[in-house]
C-alpha atoms as a PDB file:
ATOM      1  CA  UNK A   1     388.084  38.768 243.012  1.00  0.00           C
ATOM      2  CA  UNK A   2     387.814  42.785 242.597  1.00  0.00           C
ATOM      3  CA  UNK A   3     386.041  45.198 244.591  1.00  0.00           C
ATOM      4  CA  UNK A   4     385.050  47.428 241.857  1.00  0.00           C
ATOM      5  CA  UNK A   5     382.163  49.613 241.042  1.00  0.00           C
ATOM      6  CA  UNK A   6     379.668  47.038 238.672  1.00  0.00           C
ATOM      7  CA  UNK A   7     378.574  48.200 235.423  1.00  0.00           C
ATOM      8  CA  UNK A   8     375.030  46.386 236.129  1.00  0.00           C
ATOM      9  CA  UNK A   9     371.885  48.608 236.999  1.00  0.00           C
ATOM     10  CA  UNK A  10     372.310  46.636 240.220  1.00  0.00           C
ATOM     11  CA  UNK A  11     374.235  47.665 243.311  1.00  0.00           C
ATOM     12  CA  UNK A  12     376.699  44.217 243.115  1.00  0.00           C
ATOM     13  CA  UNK A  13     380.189  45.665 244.895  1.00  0.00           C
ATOM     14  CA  UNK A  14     382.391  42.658 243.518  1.00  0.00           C
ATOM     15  CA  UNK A  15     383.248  41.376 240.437  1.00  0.00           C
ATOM     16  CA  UNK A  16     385.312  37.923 239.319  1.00  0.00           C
ATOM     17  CA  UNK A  17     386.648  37.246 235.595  1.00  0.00           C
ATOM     18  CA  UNK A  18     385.650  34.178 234.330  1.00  0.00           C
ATOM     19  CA  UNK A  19     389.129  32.996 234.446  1.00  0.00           C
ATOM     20  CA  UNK A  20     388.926  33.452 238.582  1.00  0.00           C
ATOM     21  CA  UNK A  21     386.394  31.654 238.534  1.00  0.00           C
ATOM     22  CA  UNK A  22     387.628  28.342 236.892  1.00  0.00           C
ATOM     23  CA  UNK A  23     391.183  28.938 238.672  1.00  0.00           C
ATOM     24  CA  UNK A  24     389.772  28.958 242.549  1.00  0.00           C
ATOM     25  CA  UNK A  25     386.000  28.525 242.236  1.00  0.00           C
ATOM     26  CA  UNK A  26     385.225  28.685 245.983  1.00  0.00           C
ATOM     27  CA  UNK A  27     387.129  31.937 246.901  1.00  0.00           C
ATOM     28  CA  UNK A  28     384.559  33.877 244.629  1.00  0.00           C
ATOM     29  CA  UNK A  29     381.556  32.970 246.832  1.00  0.00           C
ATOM     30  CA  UNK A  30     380.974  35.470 249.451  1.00  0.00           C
ATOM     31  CA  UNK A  31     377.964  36.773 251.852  1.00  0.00           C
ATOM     32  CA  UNK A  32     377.176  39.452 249.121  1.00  0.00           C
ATOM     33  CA  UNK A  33     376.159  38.898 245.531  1.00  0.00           C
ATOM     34  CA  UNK A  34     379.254  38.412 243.001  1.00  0.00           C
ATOM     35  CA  UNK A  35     379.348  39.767 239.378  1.00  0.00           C
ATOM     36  CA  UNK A  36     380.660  37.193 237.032  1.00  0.00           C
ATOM     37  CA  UNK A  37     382.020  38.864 233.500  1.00  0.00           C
ATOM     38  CA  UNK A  38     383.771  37.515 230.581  1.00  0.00           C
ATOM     39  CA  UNK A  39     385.811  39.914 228.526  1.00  0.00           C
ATOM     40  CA  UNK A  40     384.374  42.670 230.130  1.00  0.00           C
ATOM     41  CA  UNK A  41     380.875  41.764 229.996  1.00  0.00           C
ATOM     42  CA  UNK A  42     378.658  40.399 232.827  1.00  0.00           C
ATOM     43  CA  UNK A  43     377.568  37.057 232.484  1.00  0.00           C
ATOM     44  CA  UNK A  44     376.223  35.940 235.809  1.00  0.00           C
ATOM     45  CA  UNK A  45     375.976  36.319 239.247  1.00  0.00           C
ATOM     46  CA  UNK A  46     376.930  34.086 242.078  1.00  0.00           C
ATOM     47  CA  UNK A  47     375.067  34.645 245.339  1.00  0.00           C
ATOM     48  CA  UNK A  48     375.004  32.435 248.992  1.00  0.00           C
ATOM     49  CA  UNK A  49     372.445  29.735 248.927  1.00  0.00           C
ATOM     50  CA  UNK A  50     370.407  31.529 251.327  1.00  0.00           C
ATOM     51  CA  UNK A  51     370.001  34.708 248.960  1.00  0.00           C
ATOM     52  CA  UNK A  52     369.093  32.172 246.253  1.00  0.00           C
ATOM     53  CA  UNK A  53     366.557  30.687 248.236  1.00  0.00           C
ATOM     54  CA  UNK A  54     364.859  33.465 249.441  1.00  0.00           C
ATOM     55  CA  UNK A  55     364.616  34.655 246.033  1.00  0.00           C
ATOM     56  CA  UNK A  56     362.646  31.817 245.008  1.00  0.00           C
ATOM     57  CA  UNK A  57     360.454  32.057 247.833  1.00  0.00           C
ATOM     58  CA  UNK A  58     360.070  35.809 246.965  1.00  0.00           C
ATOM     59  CA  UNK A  59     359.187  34.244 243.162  1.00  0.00           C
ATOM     60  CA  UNK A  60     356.654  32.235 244.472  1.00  0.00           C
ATOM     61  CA  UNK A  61     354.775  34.845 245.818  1.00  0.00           C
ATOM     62  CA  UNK A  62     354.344  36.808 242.174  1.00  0.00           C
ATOM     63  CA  UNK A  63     354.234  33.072 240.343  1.00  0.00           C
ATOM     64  CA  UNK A  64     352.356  30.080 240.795  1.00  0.00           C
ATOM     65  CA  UNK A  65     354.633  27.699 242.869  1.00  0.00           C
ATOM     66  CA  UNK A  66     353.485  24.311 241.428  1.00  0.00           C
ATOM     67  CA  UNK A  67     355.071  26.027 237.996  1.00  0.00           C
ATOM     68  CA  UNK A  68     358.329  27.318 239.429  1.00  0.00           C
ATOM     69  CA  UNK A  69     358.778  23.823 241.127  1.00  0.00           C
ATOM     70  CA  UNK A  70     358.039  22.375 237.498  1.00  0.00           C
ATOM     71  CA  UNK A  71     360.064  24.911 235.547  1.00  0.00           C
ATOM     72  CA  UNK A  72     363.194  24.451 237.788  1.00  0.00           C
ATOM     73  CA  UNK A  73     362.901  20.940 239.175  1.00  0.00           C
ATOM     74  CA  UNK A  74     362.194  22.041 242.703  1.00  0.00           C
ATOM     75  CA  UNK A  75     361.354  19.114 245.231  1.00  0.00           C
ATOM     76  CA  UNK A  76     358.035  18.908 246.888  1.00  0.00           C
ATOM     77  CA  UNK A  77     359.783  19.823 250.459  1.00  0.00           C
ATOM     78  CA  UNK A  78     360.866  22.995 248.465  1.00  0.00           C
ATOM     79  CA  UNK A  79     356.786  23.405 247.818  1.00  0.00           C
ATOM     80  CA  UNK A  80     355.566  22.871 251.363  1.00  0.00           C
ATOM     81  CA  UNK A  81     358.093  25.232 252.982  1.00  0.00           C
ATOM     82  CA  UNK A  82     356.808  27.900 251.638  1.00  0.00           C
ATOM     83  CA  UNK A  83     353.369  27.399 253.864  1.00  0.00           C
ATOM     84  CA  UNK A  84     355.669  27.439 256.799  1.00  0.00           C
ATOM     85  CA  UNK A  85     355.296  30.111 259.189  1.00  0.00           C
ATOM     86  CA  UNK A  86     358.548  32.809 259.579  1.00  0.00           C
ATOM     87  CA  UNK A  87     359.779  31.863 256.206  1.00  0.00           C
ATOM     88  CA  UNK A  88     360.497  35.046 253.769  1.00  0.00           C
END
């Protein structure tokens, strides 16, 4: 994994090849989000499961959640969490 400046319009401080990827798949997660490029182009991102789900829960707040939990096969726990108080 590299520490180098991302090419993306977003601030994402690492990037992994493709190739690191396949060769050690769980060194490349890490607290912050991960650029994932193939020949030089970005193809991805890998980010903790916490950043993914607040993301979703920030998604639900701009799109119906009974179509995001259709759309990407969220469970109905998934659904009633976000109704619970402190959540993001």
């Amino acid at each position: 994994m590299t520490k180098q400046q991302s090419q993306s319009p977003l601030s994402v401080p690492e990037t992994v090849t493709i190739s690191d990827l396949r060769r050690n798949p769980t060194r490349c997660f890490s607290d912050a989000t991960v650029e994932v490029t193939y020949r030089g182009e970005k193809v991805g991102y890998l980010m903790s499961s916490e950043q993914f789900e607040i993301g979703l829960k920030i998604l639900a707040q701009v799109e119906d959640p009974e179509v995001l939990k259709e759309k990407l096969g969220l469970t109905d726990s998934w659904l009633k969490s976000l109704g619970e108080p402190g959540q993001p």
